[in-house]
PDB file of N, CA and C in Angstrom:
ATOM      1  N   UNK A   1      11.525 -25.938  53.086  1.00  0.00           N
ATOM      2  CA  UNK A   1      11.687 -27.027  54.028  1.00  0.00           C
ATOM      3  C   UNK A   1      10.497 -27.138  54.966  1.00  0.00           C
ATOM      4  N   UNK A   2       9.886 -25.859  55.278  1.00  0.00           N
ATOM      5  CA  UNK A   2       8.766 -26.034  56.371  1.00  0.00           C
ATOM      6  C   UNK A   2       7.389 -26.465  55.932  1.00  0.00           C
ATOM      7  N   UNK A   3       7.716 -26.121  54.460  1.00  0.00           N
ATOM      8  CA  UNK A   3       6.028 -27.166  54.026  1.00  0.00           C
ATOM      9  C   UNK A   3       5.979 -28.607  54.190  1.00  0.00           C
ATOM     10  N   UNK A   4       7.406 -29.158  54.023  1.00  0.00           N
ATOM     11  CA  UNK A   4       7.559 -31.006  53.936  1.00  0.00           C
ATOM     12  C   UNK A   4       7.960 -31.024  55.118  1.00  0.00           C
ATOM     13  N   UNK A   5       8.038 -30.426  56.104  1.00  0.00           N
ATOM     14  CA  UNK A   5       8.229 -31.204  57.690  1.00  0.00           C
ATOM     15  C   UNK A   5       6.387 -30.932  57.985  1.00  0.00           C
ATOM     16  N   UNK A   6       6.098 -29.803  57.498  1.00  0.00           N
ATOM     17  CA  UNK A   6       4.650 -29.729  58.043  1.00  0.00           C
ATOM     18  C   UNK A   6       3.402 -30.770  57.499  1.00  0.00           C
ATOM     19  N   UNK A   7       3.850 -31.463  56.001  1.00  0.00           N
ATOM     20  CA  UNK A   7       3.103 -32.032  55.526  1.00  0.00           C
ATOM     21  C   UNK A   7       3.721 -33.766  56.294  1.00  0.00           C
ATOM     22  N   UNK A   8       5.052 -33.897  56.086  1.00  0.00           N
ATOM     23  CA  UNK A   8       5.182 -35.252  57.131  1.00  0.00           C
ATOM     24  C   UNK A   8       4.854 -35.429  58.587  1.00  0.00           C
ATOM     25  N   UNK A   9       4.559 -34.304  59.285  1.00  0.00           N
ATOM     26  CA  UNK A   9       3.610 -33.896  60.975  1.00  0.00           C
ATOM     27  C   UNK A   9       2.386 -34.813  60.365  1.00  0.00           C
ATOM     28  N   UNK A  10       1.512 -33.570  59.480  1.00  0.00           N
ATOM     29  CA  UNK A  10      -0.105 -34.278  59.255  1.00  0.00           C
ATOM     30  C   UNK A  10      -0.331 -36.126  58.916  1.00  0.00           C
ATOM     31  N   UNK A  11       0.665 -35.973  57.851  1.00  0.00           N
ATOM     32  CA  UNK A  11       0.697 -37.763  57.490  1.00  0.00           C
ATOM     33  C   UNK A  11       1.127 -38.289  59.068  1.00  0.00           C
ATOM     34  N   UNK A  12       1.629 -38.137  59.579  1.00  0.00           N
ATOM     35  CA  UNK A  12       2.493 -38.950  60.582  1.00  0.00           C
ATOM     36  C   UNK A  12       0.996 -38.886  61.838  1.00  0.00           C
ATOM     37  N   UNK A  13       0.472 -37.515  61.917  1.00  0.00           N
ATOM     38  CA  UNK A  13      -0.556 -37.581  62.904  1.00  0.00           C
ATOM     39  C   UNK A  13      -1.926 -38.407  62.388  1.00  0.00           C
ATOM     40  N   UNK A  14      -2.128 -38.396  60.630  1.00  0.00           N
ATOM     41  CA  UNK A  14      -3.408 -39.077  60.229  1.00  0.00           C
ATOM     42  C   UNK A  14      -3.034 -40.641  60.420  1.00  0.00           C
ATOM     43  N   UNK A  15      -1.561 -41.134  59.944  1.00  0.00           N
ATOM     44  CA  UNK A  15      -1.256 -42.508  60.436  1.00  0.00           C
ATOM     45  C   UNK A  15      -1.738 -42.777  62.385  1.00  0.00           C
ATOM     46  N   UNK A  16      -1.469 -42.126  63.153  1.00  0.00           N
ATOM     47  CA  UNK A  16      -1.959 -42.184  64.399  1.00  0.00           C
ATOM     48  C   UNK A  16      -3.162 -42.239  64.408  1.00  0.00           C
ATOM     49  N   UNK A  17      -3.771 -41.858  63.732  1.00  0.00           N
ATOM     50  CA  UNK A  17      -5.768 -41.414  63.857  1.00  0.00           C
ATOM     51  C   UNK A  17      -6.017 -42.598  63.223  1.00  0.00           C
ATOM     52  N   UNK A  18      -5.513 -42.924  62.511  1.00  0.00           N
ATOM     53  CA  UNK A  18      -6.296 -43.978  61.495  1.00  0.00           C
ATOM     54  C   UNK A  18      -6.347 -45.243  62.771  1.00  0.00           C
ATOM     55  N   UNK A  19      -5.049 -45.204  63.465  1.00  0.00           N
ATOM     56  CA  UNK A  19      -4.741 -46.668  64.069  1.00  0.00           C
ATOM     57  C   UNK A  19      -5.379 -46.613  65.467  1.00  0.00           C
ATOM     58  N   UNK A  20      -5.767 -45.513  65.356  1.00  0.00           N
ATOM     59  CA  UNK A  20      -6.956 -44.757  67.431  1.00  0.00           C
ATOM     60  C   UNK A  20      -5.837 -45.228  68.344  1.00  0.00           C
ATOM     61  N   UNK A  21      -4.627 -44.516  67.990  1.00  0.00           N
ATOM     62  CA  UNK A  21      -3.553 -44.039  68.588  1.00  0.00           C
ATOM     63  C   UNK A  21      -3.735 -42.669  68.935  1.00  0.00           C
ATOM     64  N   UNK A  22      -3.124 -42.330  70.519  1.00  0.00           N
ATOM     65  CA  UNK A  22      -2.997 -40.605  71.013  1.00  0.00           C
ATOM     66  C   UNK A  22      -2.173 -40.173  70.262  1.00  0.00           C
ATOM     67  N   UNK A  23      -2.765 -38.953  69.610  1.00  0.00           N
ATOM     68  CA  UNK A  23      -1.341 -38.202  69.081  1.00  0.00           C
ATOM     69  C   UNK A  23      -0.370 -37.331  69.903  1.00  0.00           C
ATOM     70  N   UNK A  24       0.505 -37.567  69.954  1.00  0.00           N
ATOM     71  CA  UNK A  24       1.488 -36.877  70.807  1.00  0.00           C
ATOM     72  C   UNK A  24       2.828 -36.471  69.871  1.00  0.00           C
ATOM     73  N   UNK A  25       3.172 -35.466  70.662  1.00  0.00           N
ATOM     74  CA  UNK A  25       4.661 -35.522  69.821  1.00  0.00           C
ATOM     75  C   UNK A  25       5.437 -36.157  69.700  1.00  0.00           C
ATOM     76  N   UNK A  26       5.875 -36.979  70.527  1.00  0.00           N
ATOM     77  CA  UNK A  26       6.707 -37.874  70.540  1.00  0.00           C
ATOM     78  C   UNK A  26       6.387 -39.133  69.880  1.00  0.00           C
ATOM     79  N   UNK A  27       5.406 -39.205  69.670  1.00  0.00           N
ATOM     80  CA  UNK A  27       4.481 -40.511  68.469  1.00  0.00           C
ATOM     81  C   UNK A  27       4.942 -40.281  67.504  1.00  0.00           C
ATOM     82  N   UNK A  28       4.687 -38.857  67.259  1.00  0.00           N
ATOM     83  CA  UNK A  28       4.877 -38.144  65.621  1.00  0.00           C
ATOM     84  C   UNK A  28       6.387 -38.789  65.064  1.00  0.00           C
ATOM     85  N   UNK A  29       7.265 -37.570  66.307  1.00  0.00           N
ATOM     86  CA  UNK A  29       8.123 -37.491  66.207  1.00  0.00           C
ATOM     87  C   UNK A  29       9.294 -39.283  65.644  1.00  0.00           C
ATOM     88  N   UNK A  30       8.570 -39.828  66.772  1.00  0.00           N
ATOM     89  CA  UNK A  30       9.100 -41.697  65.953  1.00  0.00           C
ATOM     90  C   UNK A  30       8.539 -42.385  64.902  1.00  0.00           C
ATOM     91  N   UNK A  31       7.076 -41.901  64.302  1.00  0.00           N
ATOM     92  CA  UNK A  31       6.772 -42.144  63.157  1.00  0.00           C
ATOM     93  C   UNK A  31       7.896 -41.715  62.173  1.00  0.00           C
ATOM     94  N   UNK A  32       8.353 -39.965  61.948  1.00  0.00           N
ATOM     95  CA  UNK A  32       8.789 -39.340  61.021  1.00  0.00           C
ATOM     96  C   UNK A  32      10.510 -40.188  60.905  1.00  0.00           C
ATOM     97  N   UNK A  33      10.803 -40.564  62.639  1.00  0.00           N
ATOM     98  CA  UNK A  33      12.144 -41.075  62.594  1.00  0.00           C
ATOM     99  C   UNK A  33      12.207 -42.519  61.550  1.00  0.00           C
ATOM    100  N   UNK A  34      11.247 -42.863  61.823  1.00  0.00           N
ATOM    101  CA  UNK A  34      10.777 -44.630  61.092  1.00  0.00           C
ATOM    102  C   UNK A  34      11.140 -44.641  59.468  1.00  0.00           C
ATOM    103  N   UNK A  35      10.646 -43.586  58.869  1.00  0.00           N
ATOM    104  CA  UNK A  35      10.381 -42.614  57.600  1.00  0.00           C
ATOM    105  C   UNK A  35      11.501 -42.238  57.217  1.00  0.00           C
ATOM    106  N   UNK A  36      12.397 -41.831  57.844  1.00  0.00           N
ATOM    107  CA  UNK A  36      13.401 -40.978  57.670  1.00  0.00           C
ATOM    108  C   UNK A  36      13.781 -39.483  57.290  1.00  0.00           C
ATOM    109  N   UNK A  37      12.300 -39.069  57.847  1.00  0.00           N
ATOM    110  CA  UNK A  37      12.174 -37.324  57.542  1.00  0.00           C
ATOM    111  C   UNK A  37      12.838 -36.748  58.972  1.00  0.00           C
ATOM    112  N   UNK A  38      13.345 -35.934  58.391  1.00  0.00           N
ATOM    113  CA  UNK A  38      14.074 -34.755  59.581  1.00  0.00           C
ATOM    114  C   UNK A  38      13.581 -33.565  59.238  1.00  0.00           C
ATOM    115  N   UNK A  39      12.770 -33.877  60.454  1.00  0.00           N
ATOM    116  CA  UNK A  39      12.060 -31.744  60.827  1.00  0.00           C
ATOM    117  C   UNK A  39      12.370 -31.000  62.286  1.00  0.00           C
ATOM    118  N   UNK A  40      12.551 -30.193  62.013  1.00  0.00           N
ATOM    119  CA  UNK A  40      12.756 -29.288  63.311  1.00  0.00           C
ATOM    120  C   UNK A  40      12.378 -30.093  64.248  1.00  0.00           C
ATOM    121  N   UNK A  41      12.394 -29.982  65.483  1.00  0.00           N
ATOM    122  CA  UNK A  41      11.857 -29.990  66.591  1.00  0.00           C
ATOM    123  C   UNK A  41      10.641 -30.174  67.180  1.00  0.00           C
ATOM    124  N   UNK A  42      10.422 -28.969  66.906  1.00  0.00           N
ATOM    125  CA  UNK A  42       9.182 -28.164  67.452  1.00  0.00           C
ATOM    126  C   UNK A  42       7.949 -28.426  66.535  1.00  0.00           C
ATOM    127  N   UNK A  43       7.965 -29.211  65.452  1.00  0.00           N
ATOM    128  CA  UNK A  43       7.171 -29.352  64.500  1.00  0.00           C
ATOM    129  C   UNK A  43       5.759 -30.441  64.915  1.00  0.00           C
ATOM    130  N   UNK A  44       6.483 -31.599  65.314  1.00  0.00           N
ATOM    131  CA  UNK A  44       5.686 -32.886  66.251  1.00  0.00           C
ATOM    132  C   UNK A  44       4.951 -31.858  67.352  1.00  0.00           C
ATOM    133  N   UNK A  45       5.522 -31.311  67.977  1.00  0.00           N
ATOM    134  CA  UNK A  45       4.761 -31.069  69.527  1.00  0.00           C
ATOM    135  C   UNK A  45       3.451 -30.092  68.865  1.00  0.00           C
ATOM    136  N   UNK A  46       3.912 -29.036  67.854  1.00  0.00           N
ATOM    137  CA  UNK A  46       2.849 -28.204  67.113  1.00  0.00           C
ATOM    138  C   UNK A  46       1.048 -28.755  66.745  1.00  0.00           C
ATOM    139  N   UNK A  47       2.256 -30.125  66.125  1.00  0.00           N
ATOM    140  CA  UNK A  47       0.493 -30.589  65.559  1.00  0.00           C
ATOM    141  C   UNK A  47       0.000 -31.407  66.754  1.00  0.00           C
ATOM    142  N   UNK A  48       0.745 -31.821  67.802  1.00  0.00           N
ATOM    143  CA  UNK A  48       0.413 -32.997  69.226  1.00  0.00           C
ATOM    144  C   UNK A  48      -0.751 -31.497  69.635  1.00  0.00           C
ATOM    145  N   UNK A  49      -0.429 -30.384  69.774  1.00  0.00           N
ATOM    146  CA  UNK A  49      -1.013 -29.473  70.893  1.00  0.00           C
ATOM    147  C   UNK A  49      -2.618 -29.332  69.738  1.00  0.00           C
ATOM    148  N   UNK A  50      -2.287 -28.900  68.440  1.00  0.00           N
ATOM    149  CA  UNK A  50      -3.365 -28.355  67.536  1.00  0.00           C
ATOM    150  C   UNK A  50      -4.216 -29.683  67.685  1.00  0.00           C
ATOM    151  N   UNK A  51      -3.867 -30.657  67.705  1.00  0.00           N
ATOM    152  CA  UNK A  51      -5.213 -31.690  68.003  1.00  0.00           C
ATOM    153  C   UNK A  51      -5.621 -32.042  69.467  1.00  0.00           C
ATOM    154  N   UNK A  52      -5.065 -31.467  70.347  1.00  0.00           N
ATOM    155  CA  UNK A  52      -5.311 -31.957  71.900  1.00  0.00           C
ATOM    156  C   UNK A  52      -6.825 -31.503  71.573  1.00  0.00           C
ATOM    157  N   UNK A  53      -7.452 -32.305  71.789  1.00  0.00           N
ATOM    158  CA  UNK A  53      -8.926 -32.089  72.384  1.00  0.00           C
ATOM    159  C   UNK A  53      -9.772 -32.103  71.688  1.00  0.00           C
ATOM    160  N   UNK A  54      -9.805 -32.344  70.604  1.00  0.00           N
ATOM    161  CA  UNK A  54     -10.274 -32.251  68.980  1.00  0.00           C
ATOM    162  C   UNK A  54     -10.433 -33.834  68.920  1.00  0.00           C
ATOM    163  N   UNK A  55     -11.572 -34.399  68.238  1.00  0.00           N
ATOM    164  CA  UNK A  55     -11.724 -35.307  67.854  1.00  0.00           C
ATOM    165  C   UNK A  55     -11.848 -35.764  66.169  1.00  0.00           C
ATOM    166  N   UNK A  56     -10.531 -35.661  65.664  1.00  0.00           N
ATOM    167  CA  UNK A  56     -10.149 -35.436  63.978  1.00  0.00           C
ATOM    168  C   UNK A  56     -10.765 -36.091  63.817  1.00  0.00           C
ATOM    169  N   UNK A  57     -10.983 -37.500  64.049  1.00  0.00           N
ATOM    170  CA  UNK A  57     -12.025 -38.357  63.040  1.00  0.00           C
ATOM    171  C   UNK A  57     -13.329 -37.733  62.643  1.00  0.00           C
ATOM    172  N   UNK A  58     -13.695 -37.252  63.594  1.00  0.00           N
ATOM    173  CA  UNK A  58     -15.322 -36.601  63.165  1.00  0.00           C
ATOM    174  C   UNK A  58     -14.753 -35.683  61.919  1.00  0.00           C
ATOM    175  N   UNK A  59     -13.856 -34.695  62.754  1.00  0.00           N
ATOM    176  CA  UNK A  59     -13.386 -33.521  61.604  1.00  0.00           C
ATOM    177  C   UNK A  59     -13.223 -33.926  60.383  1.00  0.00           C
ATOM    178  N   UNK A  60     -12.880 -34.824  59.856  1.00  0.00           N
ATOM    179  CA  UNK A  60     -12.321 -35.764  58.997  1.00  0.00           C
ATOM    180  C   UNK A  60     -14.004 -36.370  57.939  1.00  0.00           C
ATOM    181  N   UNK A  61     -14.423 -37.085  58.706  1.00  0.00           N
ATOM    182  CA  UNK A  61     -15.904 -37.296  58.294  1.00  0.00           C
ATOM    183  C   UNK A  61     -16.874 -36.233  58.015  1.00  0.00           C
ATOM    184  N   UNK A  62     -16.860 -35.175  58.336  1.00  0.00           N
ATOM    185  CA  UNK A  62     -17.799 -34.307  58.614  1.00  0.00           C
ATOM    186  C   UNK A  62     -17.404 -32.779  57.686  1.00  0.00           C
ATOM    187  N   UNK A  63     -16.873 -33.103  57.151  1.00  0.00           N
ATOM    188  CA  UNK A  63     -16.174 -31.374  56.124  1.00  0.00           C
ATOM    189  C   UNK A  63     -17.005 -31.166  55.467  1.00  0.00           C
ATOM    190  N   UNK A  64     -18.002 -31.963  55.019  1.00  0.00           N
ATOM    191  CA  UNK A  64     -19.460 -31.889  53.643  1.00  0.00           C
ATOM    192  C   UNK A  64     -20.330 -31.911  54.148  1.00  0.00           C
ATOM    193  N   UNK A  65     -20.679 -32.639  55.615  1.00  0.00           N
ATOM    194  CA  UNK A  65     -21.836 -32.678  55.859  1.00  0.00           C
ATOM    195  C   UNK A  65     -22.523 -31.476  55.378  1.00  0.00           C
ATOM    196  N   UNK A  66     -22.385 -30.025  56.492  1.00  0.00           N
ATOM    197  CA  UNK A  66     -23.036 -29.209  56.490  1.00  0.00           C
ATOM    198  C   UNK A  66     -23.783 -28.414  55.274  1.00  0.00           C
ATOM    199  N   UNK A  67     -23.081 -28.648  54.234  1.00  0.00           N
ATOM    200  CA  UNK A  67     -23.448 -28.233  52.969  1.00  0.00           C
ATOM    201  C   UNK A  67     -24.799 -28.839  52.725  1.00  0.00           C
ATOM    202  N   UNK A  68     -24.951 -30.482  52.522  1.00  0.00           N
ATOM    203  CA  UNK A  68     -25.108 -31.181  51.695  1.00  0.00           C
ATOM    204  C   UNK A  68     -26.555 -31.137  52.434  1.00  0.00           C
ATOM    205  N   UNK A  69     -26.583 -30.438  53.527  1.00  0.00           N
ATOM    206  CA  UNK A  69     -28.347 -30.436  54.652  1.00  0.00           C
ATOM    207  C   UNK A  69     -29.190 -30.090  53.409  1.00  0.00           C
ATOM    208  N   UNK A  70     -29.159 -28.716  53.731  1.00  0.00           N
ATOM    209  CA  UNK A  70     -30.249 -28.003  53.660  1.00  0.00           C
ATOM    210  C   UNK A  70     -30.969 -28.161  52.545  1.00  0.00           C
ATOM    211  N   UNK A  71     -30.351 -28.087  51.255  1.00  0.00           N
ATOM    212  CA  UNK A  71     -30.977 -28.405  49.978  1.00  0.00           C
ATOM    213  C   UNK A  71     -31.606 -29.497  49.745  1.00  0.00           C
ATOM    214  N   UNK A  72     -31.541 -30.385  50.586  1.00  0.00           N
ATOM    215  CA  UNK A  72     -32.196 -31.670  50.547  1.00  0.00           C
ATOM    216  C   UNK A  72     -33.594 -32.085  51.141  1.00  0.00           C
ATOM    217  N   UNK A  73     -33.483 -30.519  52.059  1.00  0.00           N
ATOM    218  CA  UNK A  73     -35.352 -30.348  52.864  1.00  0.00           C
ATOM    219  C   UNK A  73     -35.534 -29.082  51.896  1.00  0.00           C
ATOM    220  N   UNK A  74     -34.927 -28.302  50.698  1.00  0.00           N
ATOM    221  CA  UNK A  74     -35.462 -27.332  50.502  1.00  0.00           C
ATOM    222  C   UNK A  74     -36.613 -27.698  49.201  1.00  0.00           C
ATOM    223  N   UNK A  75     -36.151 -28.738  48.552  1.00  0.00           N
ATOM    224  CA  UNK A  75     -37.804 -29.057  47.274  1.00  0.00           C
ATOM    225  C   UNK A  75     -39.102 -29.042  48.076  1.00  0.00           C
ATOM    226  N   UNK A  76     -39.247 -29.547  49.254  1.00  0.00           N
ATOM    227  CA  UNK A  76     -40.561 -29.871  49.801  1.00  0.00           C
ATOM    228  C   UNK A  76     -41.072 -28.204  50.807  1.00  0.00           C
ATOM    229  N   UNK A  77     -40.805 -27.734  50.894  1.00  0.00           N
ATOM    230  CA  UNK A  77     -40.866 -26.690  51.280  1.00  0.00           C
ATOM    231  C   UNK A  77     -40.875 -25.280  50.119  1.00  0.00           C
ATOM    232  N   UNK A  78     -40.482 -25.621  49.138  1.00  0.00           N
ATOM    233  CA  UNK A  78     -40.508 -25.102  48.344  1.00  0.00           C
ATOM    234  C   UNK A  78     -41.767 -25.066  46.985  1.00  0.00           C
ATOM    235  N   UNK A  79     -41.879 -26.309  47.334  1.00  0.00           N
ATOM    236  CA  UNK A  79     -43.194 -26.345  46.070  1.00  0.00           C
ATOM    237  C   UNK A  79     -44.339 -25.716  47.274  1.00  0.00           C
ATOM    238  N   UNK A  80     -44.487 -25.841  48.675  1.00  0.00           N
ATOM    239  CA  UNK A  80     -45.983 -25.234  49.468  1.00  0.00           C
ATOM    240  C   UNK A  80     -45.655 -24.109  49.296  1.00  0.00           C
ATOM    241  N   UNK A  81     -44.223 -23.361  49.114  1.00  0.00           N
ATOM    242  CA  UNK A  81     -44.675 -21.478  49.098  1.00  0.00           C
ATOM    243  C   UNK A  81     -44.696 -21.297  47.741  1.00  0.00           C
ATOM    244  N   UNK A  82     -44.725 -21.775  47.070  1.00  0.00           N
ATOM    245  CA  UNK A  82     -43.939 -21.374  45.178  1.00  0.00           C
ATOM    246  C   UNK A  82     -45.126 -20.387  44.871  1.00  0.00           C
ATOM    247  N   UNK A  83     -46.784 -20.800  44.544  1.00  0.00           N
ATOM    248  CA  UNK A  83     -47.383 -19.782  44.114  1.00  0.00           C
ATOM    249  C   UNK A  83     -47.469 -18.749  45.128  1.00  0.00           C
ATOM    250  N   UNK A  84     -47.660 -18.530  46.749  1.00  0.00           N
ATOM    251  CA  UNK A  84     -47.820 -17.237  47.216  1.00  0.00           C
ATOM    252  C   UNK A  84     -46.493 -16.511  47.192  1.00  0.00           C
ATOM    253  N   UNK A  85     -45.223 -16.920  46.800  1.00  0.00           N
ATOM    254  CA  UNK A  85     -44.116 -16.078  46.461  1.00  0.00           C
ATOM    255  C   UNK A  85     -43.915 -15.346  45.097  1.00  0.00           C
ATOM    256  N   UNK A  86     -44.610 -16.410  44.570  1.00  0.00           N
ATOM    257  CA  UNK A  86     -44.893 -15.665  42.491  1.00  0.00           C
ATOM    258  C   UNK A  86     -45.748 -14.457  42.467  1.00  0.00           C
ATOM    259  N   UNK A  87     -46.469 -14.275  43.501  1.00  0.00           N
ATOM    260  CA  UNK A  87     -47.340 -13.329  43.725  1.00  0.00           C
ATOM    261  C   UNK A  87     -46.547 -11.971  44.271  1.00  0.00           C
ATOM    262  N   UNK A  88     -46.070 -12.399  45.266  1.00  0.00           N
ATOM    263  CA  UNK A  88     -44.886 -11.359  45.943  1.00  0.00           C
ATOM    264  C   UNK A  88     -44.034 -10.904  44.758  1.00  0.00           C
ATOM    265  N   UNK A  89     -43.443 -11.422  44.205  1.00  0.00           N
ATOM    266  CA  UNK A  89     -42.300 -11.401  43.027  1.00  0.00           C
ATOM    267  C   UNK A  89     -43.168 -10.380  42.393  1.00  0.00           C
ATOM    268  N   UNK A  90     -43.900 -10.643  41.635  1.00  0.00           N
ATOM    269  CA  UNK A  90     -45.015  -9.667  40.657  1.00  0.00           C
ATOM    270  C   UNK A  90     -45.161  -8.270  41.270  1.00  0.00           C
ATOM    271  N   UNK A  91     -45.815  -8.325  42.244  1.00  0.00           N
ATOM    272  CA  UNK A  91     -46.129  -7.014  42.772  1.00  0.00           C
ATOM    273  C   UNK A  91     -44.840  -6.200  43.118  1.00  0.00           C
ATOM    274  N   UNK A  92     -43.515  -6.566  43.439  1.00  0.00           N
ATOM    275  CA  UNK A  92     -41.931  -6.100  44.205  1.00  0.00           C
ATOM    276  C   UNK A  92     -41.870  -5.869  42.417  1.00  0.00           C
ATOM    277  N   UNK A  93     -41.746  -6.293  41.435  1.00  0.00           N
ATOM    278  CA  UNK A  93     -41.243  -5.813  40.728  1.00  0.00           C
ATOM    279  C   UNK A  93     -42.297  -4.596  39.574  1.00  0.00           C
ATOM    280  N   UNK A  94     -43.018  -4.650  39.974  1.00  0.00           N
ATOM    281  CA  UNK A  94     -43.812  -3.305  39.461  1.00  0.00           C
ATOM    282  C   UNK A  94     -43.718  -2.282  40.686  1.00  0.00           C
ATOM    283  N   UNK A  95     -43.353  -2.437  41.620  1.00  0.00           N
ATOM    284  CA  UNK A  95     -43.337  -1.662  42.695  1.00  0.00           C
ATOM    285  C   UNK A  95     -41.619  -0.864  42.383  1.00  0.00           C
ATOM    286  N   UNK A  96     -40.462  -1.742  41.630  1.00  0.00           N
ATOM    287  CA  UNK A  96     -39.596  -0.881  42.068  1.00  0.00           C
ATOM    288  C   UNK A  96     -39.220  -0.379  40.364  1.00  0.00           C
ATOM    289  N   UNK A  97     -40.176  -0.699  39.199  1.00  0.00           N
ATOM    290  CA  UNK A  97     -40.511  -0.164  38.175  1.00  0.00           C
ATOM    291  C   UNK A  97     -40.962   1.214  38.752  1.00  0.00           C
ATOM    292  N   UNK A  98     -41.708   1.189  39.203  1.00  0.00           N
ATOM    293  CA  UNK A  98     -41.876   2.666  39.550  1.00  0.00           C
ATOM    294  C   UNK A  98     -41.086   3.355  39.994  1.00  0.00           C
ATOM    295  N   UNK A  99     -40.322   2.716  41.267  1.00  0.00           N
ATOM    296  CA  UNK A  99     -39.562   3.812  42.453  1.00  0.00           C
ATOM    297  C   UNK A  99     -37.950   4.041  41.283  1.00  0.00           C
ATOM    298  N   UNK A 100     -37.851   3.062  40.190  1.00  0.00           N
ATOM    299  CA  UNK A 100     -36.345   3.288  39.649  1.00  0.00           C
ATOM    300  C   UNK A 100     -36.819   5.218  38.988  1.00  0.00           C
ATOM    301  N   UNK A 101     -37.768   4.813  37.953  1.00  0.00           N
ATOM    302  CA  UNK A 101     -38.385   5.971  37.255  1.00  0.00           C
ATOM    303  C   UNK A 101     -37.942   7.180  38.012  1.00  0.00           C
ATOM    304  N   UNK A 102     -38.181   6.915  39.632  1.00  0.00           N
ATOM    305  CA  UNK A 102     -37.852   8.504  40.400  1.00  0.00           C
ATOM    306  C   UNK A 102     -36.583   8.749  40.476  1.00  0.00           C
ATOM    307  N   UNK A 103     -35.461   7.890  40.154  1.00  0.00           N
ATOM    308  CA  UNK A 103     -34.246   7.747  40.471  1.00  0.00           C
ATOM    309  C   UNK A 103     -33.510   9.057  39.923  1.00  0.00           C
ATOM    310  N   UNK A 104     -34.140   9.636  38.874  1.00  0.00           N
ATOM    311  CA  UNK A 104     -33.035  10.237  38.260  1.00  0.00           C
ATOM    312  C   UNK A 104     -33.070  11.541  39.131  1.00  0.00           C
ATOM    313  N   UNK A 105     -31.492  11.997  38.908  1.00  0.00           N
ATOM    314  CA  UNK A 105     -31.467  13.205  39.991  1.00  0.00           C
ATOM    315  C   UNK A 105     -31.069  14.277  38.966  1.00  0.00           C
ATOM    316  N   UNK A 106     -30.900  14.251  37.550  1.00  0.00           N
ATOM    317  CA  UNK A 106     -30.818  15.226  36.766  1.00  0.00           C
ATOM    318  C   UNK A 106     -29.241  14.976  36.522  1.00  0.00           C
ATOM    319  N   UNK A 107     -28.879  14.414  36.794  1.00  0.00           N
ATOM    320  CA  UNK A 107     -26.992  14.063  36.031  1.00  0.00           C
ATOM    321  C   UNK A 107     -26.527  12.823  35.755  1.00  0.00           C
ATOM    322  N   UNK A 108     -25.570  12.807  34.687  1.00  0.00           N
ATOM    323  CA  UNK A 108     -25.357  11.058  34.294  1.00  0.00           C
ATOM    324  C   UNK A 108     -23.689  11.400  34.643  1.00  0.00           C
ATOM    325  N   UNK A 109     -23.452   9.859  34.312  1.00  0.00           N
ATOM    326  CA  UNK A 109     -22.126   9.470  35.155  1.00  0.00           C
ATOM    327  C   UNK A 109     -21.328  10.159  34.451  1.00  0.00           C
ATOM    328  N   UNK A 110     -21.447  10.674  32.619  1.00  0.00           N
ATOM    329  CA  UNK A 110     -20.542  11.562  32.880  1.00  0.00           C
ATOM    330  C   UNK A 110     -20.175  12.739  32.228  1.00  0.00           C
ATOM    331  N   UNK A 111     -21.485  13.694  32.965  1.00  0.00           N
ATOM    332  CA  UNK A 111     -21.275  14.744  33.297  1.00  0.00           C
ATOM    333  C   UNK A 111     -20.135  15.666  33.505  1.00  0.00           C
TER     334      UNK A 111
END
C-alpha cells in the first residue's frame, strides 16, 4: 500500500509543479481526493516538507546535465596532450616491466 500512496504524493506534487502551483500538503492531499486515492495522512505533508525549498523544476531539467559536460570539452584538449602522453605511456610501461620482474618473493599462490 505504501508504494501507491507514495507514487500518487509524487504524481499529485509533479501535477502542482507542472501548473507553478505551491506544493503543500493540503494541495496534494485534494489533488489525491479529486483522484480518488486514499493514503495515510501523513503522506501529503511528507512530500509538501521534502520539496520546501527545493526548486524541482530545475531538479527535473537538470538530472543529465552534469554528465553530458565534460566529454564534450574533452576531444580538444585531448588531441594538444595525445603525443606528450604516448611518450609517458612508453616509458611507465617499461618502467613497471622491470619493477613486476622483482615481484617475485619465492612462493606461488599455491604453495
Amino acid at each position: 500500500m505504501s508504494s501507491k500512496a507514495e507514487l500518487a504524493c509524487v504524481y499529485s506534487a509533479l501535477v502542482l509543479i507542472d501548473d507553478d502551483v505551491a506544493v503543500t500538503g493540503e494541495k496534494i492531499q485534494t489533488i489525491l481526493k479529486a483522484a480518488g486515492v486514499d493514503v495515510e495522512p501523513y503522506w501529503p505533508g511528507l512530500f509538501a516538507k521534502a520539496l520546501e525549498g527545493v526548486n524541482p523544476k530545475e531538479l527535473i531539467t537538470n538530472v543529465g546535465a552534469g554528465v553530458g559536460a565534460a566529454p564534450a570539452a574533452a576531444p580538444a584538449a585531448a588531441q594538444s596532450a595525445a603525443a606528450p602522453a604516448a611518450e609517458k605511456k612508453e616509458e611507465k610501461k617499461k618502467e613497471e616491466s622491470e619493477d613486476e620482474s622483482g615481484d617475485d618473493m619465492g612462493f606461488g599462490l599455491f604453495d
